[in-house]
C-alpha atoms as a PDB file:
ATOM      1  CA  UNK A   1       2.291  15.883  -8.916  1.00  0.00           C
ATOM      2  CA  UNK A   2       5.308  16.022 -11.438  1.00  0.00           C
ATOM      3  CA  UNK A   3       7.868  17.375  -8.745  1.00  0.00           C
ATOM      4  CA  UNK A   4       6.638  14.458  -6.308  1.00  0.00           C
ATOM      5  CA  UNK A   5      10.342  12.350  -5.881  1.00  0.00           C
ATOM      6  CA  UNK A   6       7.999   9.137  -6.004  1.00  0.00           C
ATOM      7  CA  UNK A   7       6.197   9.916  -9.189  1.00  0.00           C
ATOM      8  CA  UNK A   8       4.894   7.130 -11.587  1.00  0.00           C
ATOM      9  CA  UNK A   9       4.049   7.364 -15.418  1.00  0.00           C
ATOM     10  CA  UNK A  10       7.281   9.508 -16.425  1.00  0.00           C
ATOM     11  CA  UNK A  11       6.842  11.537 -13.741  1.00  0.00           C
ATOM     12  CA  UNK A  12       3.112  12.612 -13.839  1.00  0.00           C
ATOM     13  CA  UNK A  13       1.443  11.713 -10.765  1.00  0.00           C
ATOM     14  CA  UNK A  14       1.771   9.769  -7.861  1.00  0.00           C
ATOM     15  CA  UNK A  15      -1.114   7.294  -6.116  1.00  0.00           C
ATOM     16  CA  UNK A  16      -3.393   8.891  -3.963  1.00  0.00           C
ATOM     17  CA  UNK A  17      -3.191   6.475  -0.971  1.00  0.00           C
ATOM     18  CA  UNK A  18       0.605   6.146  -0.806  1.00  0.00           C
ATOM     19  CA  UNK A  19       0.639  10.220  -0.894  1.00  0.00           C
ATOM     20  CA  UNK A  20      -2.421  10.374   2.099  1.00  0.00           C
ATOM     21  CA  UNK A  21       0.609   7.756   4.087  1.00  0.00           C
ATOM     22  CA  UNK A  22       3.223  10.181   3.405  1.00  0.00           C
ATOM     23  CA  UNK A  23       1.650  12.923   5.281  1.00  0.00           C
ATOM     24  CA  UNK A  24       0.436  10.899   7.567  1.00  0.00           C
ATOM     25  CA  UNK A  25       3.963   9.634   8.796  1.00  0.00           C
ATOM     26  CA  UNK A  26       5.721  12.950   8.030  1.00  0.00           C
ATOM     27  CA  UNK A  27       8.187  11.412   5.201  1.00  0.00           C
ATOM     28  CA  UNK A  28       8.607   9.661   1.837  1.00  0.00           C
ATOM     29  CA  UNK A  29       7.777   6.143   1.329  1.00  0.00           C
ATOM     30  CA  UNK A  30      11.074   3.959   0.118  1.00  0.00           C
ATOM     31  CA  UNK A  31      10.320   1.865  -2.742  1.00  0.00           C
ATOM     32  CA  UNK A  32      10.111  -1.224  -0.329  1.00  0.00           C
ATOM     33  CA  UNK A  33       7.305   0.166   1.346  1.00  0.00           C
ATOM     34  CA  UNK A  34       3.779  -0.180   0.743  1.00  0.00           C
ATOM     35  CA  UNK A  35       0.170   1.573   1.921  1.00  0.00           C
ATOM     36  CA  UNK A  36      -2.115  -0.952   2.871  1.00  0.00           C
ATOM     37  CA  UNK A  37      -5.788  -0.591   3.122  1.00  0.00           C
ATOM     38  CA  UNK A  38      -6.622  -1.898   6.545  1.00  0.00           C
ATOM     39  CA  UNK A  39     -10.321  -2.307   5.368  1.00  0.00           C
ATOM     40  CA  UNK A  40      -9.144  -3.841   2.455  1.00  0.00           C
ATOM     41  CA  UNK A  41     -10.881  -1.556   0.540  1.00  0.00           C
ATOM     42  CA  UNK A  42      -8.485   0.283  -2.198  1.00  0.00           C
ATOM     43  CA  UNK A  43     -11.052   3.100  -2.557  1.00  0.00           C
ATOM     44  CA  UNK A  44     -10.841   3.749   1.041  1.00  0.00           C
ATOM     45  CA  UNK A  45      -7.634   6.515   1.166  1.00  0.00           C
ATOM     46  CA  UNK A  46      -8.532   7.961   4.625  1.00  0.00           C
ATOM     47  CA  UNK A  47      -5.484   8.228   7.093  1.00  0.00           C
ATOM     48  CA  UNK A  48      -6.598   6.388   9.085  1.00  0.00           C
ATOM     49  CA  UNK A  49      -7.299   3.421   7.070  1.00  0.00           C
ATOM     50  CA  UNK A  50      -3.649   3.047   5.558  1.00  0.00           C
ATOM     51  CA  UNK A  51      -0.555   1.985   7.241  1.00  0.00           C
ATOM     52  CA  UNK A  52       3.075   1.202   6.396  1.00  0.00           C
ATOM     53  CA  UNK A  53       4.127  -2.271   5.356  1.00  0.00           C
ATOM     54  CA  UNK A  54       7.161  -3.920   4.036  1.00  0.00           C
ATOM     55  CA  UNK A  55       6.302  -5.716   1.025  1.00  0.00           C
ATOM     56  CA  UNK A  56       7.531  -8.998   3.297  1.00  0.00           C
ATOM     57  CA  UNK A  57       4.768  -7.871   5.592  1.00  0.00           C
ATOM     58  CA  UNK A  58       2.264  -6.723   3.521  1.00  0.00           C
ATOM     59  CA  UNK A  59       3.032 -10.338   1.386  1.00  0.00           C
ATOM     60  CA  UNK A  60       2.540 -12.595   4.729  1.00  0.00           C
ATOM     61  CA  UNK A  61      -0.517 -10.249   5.902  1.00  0.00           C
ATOM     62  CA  UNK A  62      -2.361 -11.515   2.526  1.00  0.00           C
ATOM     63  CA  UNK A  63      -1.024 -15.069   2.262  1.00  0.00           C
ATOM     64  CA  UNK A  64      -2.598 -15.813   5.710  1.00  0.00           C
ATOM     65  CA  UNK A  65      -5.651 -14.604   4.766  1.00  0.00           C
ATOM     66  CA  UNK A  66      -6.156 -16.724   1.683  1.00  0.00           C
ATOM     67  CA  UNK A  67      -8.175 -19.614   2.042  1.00  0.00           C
ATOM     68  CA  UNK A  68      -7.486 -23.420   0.725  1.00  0.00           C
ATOM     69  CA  UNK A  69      -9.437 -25.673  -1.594  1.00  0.00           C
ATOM     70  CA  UNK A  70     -10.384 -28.885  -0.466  1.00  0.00           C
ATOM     71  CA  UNK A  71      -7.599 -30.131  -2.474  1.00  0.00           C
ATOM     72  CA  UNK A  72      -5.278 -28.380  -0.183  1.00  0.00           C
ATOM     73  CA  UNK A  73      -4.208 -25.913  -2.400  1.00  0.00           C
ATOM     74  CA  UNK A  74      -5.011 -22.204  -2.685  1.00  0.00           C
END
């Protein structure tokens, strides 16, 4: 999608899942925005598996789920 505003790779496409958001929600992504997988799984581009995060939120959202060593670090 060359005419996309959000297109990647000198202007050649854009990815799937942040373009299956977009029409979802009705408007561009910004560039602070991300499309998260709420399965987790990146494969998974069906509406209603993606939602808008900030990339504050989407960083918190993962840090919380990653687990510790024993050693008390991650």
């Amino acid at each position: 999608m060359p005419e996309h505003p959000n297109a990647i790779k000198r202007g050649r496409y854009i990815a799937e899942h942040r373009y299956v958001l977009e029409q979802k929600i009705g408007r561009l992504l910004t560039r602070l925005e991300i499309a998260h997988h709420s399965n987790e799984n990146k494969q998974d581009n069906r509406p209603e598996n993606l939602e808008v995060l900030t990339i504050s939120q989407h960083n918190k959202y993962h840090s919380l789920k990653r687990k510790r060593k024993s050693n008390g670090k991650f």
